[in-house]
Protein backbone atom coordinates (compact mmCIF):
# COMPACT_ATOMS: atom_id res chain seq x y z
CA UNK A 1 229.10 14.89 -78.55
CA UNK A 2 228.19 13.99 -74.73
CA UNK A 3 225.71 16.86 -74.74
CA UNK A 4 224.13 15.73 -78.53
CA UNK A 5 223.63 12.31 -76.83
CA UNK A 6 222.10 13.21 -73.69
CA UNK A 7 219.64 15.22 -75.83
CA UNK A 8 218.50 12.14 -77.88
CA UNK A 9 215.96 10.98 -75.16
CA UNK A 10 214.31 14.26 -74.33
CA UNK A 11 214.28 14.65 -77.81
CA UNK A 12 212.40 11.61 -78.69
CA UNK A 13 209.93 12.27 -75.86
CA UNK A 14 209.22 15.61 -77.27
CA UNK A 15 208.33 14.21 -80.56
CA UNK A 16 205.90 11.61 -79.47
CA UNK A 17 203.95 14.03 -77.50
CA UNK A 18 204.13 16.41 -80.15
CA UNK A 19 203.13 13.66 -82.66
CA UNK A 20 200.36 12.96 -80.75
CA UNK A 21 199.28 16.59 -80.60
CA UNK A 22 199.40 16.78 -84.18
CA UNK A 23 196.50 14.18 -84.68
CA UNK A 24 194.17 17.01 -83.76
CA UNK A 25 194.65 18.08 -87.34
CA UNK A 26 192.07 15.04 -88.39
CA UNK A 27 189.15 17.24 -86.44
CA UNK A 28 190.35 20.37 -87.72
CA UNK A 29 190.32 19.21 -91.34
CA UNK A 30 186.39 18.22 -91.07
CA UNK A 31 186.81 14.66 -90.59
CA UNK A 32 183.48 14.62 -88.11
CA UNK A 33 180.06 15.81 -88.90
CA UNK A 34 179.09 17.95 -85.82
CA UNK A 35 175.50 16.50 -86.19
CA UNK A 36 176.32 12.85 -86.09
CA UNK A 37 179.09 13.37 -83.01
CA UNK A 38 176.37 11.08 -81.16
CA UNK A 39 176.07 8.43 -83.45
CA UNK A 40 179.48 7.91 -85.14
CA UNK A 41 182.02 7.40 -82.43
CA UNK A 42 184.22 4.91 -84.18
CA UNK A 43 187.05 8.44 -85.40
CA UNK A 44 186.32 10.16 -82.11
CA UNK A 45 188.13 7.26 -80.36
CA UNK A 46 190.41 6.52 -82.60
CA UNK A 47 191.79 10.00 -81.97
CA UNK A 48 191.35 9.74 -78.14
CA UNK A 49 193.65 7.00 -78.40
CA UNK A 50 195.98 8.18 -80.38
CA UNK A 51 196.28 11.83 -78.40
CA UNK A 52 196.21 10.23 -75.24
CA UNK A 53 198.65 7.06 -75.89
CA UNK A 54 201.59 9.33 -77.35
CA UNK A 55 201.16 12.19 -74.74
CA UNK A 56 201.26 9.43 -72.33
CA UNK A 57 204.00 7.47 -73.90
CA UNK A 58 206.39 10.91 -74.71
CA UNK A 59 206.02 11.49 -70.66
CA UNK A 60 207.19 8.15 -70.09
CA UNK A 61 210.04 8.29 -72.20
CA UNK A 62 211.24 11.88 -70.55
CA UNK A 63 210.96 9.86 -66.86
CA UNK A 64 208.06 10.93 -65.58
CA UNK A 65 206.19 8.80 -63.18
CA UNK A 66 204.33 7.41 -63.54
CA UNK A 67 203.95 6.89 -67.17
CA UNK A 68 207.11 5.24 -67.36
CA UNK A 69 205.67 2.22 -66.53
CA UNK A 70 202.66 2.79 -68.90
CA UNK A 71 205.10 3.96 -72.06
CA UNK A 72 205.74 0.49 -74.14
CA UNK A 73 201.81 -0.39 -74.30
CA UNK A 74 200.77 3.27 -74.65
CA UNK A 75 203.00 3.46 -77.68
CA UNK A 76 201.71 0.15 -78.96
CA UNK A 77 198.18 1.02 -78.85
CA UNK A 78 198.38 4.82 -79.61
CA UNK A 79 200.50 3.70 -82.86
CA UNK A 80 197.87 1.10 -83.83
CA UNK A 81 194.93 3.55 -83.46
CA UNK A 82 196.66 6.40 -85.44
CA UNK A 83 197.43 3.60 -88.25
CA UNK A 84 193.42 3.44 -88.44
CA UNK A 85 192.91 6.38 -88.31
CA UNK A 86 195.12 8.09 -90.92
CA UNK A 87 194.22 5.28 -93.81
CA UNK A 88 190.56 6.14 -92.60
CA UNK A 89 190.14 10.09 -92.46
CA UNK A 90 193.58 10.81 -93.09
CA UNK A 91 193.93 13.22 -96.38
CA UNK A 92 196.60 14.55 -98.50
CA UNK A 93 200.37 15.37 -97.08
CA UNK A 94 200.09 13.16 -93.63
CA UNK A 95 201.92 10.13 -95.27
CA UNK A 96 204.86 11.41 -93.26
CA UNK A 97 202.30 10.73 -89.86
CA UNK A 98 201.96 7.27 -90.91
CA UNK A 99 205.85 7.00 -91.58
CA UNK A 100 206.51 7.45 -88.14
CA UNK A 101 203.45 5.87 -86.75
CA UNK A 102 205.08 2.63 -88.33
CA UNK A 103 208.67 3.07 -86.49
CA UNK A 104 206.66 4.06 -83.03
CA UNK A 105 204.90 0.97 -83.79
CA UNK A 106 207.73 -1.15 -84.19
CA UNK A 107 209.50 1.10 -81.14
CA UNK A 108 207.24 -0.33 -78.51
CA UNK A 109 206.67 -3.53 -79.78
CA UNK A 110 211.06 -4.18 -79.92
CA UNK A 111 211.24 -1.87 -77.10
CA UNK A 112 214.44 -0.13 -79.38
CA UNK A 113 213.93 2.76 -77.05
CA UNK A 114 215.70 1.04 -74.33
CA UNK A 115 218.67 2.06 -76.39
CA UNK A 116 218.65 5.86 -75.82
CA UNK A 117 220.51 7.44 -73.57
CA UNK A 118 218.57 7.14 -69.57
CA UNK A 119 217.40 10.75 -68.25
CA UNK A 120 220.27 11.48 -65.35
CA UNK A 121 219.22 10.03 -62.11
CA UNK A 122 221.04 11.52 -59.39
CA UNK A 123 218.50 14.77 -59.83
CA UNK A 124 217.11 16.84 -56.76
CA UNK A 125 213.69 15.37 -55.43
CA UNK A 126 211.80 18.60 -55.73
CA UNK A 127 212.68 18.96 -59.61
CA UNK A 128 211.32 15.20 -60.14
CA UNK A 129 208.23 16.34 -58.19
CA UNK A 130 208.27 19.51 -61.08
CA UNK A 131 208.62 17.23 -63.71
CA UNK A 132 205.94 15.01 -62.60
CA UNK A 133 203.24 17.74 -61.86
CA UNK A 134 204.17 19.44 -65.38
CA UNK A 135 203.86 16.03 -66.92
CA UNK A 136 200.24 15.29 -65.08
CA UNK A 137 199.52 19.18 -66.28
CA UNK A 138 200.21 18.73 -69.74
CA UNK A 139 197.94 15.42 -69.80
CA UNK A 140 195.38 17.26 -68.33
CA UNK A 141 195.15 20.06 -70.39
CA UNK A 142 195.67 17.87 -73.73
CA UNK A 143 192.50 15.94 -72.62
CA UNK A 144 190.46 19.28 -71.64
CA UNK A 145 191.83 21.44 -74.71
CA UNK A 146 191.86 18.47 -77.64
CA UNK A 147 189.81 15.90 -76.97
CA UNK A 148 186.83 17.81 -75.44
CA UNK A 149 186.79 19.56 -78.51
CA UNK A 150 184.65 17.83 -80.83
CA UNK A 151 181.80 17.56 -78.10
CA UNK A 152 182.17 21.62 -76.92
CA UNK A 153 182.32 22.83 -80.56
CA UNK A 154 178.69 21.88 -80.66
CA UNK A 155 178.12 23.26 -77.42
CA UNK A 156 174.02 24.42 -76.90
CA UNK A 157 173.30 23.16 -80.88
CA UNK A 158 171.11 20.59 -81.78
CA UNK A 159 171.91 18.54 -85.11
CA UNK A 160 168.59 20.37 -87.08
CA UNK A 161 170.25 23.87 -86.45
CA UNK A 162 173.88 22.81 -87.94
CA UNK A 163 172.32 21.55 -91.14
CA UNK A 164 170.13 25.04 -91.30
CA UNK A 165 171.64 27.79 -94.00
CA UNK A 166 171.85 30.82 -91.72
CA UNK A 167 173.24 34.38 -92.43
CA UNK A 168 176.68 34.76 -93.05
CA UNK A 169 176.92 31.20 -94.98
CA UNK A 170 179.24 30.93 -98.21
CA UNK A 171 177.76 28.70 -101.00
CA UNK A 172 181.10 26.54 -100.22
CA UNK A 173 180.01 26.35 -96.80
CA UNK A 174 181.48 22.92 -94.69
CA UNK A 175 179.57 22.21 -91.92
CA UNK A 176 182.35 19.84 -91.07
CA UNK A 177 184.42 22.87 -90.67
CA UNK A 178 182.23 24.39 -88.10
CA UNK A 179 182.05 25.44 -84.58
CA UNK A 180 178.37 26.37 -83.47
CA UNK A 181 177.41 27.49 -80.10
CA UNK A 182 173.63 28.47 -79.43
CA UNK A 183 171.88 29.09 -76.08
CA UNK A 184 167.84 29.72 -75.70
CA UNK A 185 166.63 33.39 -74.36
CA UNK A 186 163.75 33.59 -73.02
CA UNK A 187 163.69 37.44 -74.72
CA UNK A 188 162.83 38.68 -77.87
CA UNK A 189 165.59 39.06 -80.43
CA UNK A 190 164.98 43.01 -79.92
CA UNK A 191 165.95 42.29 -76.46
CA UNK A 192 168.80 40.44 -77.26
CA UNK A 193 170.28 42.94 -80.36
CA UNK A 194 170.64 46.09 -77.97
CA UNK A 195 173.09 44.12 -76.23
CA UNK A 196 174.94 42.05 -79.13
CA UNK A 197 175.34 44.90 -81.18
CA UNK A 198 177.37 46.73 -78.18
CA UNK A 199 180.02 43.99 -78.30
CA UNK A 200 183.74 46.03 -78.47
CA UNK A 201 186.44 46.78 -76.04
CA UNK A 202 185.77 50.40 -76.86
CA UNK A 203 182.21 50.00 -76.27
CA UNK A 204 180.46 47.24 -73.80
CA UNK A 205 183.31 44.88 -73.38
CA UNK A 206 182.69 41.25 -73.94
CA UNK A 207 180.08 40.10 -71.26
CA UNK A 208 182.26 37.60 -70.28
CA UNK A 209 185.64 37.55 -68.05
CA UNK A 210 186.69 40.78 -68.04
CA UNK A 211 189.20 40.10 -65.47
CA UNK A 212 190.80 37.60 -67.26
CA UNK A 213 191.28 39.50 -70.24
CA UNK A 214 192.61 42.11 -68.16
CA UNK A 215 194.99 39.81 -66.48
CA UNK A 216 196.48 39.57 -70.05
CA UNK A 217 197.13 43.21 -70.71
CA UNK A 218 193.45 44.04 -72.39
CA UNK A 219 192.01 47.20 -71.02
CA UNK A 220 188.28 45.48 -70.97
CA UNK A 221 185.66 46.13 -68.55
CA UNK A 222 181.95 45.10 -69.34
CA UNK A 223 179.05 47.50 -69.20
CA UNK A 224 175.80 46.36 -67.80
CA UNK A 225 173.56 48.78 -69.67
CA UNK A 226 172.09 49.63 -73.00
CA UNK A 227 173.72 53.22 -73.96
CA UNK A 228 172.01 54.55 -77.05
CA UNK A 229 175.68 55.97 -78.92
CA UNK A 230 176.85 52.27 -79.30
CA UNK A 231 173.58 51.26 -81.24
CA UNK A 232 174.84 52.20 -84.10
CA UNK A 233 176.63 49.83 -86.35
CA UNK A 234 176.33 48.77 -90.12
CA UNK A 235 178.47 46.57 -92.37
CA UNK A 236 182.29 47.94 -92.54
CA UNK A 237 182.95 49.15 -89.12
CA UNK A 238 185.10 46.99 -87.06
CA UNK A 239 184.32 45.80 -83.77
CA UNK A 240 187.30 46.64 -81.76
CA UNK A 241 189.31 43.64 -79.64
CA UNK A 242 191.59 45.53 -77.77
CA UNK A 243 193.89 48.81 -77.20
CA UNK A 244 195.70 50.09 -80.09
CA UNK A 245 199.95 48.98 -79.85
CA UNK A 246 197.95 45.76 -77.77
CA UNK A 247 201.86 43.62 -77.03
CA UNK A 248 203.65 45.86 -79.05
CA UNK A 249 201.59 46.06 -82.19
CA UNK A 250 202.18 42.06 -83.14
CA UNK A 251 198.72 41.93 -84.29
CA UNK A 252 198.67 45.14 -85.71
CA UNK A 253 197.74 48.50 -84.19
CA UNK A 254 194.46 48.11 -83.67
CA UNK A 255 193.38 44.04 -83.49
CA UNK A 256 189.29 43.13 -84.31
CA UNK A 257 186.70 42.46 -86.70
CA UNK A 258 185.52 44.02 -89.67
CA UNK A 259 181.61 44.12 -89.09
CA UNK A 260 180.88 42.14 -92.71
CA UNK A 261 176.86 41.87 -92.84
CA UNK A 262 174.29 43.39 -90.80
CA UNK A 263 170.99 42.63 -90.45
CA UNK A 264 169.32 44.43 -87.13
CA UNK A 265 167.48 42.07 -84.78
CA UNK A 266 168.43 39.10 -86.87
CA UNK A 267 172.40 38.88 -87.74
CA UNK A 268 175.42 40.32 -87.17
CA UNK A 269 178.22 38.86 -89.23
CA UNK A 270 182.38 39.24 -88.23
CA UNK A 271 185.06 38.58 -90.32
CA UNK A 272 187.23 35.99 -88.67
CA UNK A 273 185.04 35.01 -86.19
CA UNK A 274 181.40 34.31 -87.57
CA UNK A 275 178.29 34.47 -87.62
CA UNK A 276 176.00 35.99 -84.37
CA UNK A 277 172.69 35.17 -85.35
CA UNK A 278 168.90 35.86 -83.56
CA UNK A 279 166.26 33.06 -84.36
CA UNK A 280 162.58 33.91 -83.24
CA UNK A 281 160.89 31.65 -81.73
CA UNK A 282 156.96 30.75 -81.77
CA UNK A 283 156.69 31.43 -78.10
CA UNK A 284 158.42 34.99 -77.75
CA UNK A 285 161.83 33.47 -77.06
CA UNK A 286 165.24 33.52 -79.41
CA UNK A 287 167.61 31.03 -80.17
CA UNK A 288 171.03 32.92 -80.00
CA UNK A 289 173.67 31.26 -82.21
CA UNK A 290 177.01 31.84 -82.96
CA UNK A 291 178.53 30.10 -85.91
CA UNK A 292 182.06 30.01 -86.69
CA UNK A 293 184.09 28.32 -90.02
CA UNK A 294 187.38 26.52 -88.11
CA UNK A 295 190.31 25.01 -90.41
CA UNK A 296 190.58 23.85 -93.71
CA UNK A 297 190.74 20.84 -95.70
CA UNK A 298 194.89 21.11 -95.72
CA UNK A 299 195.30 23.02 -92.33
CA UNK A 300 199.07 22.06 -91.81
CA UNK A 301 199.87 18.99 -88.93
CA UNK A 302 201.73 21.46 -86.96
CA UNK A 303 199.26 24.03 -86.49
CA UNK A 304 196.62 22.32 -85.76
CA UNK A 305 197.88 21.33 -82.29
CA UNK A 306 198.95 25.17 -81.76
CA UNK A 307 195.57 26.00 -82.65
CA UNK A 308 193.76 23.44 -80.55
CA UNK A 309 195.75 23.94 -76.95
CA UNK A 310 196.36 27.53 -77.60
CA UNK A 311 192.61 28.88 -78.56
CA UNK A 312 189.85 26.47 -79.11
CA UNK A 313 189.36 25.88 -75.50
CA UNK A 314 190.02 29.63 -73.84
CA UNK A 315 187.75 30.60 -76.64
CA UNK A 316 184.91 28.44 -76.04
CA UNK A 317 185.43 29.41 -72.44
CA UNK A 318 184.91 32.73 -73.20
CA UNK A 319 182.79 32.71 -75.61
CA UNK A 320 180.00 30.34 -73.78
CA UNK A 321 180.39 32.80 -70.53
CA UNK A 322 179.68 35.93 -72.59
CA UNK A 323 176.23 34.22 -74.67
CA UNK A 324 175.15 33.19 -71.29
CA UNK A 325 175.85 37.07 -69.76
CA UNK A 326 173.86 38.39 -72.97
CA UNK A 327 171.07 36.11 -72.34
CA UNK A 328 170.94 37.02 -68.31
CA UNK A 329 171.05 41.18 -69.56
CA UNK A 330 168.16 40.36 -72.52
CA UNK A 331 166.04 38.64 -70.01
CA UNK A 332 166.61 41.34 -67.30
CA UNK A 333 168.07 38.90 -64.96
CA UNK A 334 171.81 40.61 -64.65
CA UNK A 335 173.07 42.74 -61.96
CA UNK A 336 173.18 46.36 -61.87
CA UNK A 337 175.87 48.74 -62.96
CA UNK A 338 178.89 48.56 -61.36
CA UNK A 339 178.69 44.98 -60.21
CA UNK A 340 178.77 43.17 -63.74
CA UNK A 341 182.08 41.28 -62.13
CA UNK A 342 181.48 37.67 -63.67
């Protein structure tokens, strides 16, 4: 019984934080137009405030300083916002977010959480000093990894080229749904398709941080040339992610994409990840887009967050490093063999 009780407060704090996580599902199920993200702020900080106020009003309940001091408003003002929010853009099956939202609400403003059991105080001063720097590094990577998100997912893009039908589209296509990165090459889209169409751990890596992926048990390295027996490619073959048996086969023995369309020099089109398209320009130069459909009308509360901290970021990471690395190769700017270390 001693042990349930002592549990209650880390238990609460777990769930605000988590609740506040979860509010990343209200991007995820299309709730803002990529091309109006400059003119229609009014759900992009409803959402920063909600994120923000519970991840900083979960540390404050767990004891770390020092957001214990900044818990009772944060709670206030988070639960407020998320009220907004969820009778504004909220759809189906997140009554139960509203639910609690209402007894968070009326948590800060009684202060009821007084009540729960206090987090032991006689503890060593270096774990407090853990607890504190995990606390700070949680913030900090819920601010970089979901609320940067709706301004990186646009990353490169101007509003024209998200309302554009490119290849790859359905005819149910959501642009809400979208993430669309695009850089400018001042190449040729010939220039540019010797080097896309190379993309494979088998073949020219990634053109982006090898070592990285490395670091995490793929056997990548990235090739700084055009070798003629990796031209080759047409609609069926799979562009290879990593090793075969890659952590023990858990996603399957041999993880990629199935190459779905392709059109040489213009489009290259990957099941599960998008759309890798070549737009000529007037002047001799190609706009190099990537467009990719991201979650669903009813993507479930709880993995939205999972999604959002786990891969949205790394990937646009990743993915912005490797169009930039295409564009230096297309336009001759990269270094030589055996030095393509980015």
């Amino acid at each position: 019984m001693r042990i349930l009780r002592a549990g209650l407060r880390p238990a609460f704090g777990l769930l605000v934080i988590a609740h506040g996580l979860a509010h990343s599902v209200l991007p995820m199920r299309g709730w803002i137009d990529p091309a109006r993200l400059s003119l229609d702020f009014m759900p992009f900080i409803l959402y920063v405030v909600a994120v923000c106020g519970f991840t900083i009003a979960g540390l404050g309940v767990l004891g770390v300083r020092p957001f214990t001091s900044m818990m009772r408003p944060a709670m206030v003002l988070a639960s407020a916002y998320s009220l907004v929010a969820m009778s504004r853009f909220g759809q189906g099956g997140l009554w139960w977010g509203a639910t609690l939202d209402v007894v968070l609400l009326l948590t800060g403003l009684t202060g009821a959480y007084r009540y729960l059991p206090a987090m032991p105080a006689a503890t060593p001063a270096w774990w407090r000093t853990a607890r504190s720097m995990a606390g700070f590094a949680l913030l900090a990577y819920a601010v970089s990894a979901v609320l940067l998100w709706p301004l990186h997912r646009a990353w490169g893009s101007d509003p024209i080229e998200h309302v554009r039908q490119l290849p790859g589209d359905r005819p149910d296509r959501n642009r809400n749904l979208e993430l669309q990165h695009a850089v400018t090459v001042n190449a040729p889209p010939e220039a540019v398709w010797q080097w896309l169409v190379q993309l494979g751990q088998d073949r020219a890596g990634f053109y982006s941080y090898d070592w990285l992926e490395r670091a995490f048990g793929v056997e990548v390295r990235n090739v700084a040339e055009v070798r003629p027996e990796w031209q080759p490619r047409k609609a069926g073959d799979r562009v290879i992610a990593t090793q075969p048996g890659y952590l023990g086969g858990l996603f399957g023995h041999q993880p990629g994409w199935t190459v779905h369309e392709m059109r040489p020099n213009r489009a290259m089109v990957l099941d599960y990840w998008g759309a890798f398209v070549l737009e000529p320009l007037p002047d001799g130069k190609t706009r190099f887009i990537i467009r990719t459909t991201v979650g669903h009308e009813r993507t479930p509360a709880w993995a939205a967050p999972l999604d959002m901290m786990a891969f949205e970021l790394p990937h646009f990471i990743m993915e912005r490093k490797m169009m930039l690395r295409i564009k230096e190769l297309a336009e001759g700017k990269a270094a030589a063999p055996g030095k393509d270390r980015a």
